[in-house]
Protein backbone atom coordinates (compact mmCIF):
# COMPACT_ATOMS: atom_id res chain seq x y z
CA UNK A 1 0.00 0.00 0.00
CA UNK A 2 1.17 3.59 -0.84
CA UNK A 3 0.39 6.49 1.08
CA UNK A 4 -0.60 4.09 4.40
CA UNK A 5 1.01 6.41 6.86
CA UNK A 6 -0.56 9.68 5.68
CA UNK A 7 -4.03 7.73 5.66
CA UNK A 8 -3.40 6.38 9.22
CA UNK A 9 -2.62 9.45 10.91
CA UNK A 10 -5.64 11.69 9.03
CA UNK A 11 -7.94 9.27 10.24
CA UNK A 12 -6.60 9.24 13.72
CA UNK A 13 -6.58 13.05 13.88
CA UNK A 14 -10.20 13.21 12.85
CA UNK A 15 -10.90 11.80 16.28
CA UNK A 16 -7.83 12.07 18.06
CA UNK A 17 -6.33 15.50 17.43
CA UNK A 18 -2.28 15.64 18.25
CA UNK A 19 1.07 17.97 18.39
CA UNK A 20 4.31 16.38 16.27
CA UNK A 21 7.04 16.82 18.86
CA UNK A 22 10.16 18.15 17.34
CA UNK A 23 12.57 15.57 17.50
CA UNK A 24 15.03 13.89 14.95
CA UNK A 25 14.55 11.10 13.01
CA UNK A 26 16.45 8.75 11.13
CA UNK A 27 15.27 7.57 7.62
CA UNK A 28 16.79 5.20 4.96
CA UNK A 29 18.66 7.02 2.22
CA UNK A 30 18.04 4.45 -0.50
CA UNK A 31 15.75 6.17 -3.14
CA UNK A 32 18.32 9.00 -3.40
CA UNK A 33 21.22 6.33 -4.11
CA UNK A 34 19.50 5.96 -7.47
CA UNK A 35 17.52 9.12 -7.72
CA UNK A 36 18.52 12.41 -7.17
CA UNK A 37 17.01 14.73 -4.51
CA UNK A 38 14.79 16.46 -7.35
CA UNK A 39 12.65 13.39 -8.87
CA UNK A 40 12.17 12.08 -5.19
CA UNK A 41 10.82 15.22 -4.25
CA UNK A 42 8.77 15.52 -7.52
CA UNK A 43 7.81 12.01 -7.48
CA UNK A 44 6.22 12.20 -3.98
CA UNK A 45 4.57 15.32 -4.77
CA UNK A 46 2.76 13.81 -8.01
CA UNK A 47 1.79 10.26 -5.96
CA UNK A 48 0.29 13.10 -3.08
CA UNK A 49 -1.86 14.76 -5.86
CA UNK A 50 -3.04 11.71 -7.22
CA UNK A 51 -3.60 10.46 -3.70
CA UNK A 52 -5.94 13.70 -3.24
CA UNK A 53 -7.65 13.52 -6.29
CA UNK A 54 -8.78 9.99 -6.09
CA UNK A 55 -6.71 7.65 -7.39
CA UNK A 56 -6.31 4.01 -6.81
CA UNK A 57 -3.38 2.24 -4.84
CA UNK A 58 -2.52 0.73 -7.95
CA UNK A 59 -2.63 3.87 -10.13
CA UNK A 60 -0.16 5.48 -7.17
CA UNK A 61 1.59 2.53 -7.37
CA UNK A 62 2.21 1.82 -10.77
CA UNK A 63 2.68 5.97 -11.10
CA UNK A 64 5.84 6.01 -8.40
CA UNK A 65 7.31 2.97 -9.69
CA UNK A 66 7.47 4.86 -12.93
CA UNK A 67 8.38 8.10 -11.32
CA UNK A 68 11.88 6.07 -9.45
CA UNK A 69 14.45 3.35 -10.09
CA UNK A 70 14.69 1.18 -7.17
CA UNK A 71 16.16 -2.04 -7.51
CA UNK A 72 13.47 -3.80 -5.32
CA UNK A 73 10.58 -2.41 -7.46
């Protein structure tokens, strides 16, 4: 599933409002070993518009596997 965490936590703030807590956080760096900063950036931003405007998991799916090289897709 694409998208799963933003779902999860707009759901849970309908009912449930919360702060975010400024703290770090550590995230993997592998879609920007074979992508630059850019077309991560972009691609996440076009998947997050399609996300908004209806579109299947498969159609965001099939749309960021397009969008990025990752050897695991």
């Amino acid at each position: 599933m694409i998208m799963e965490d933003y779902d999860l936590i707009e759901r849970i703030q309908q009912q449930h409002p919360f702060k975010i807590i400024p703290k770090e956080v550590t995230v993997s760096a592998r879609k920007y070993e074979h992508n630059n900063y850019l077309r991560v950036q972009l691609a996440n931003f076009i998947v997050f518009m399609m996300y908004f405007w209806g579109c299947s998991q498969e159609k965001l799916l099939k749309t960021y596997k397009q969008l990025l090289y990752h050897p695991k897709f």
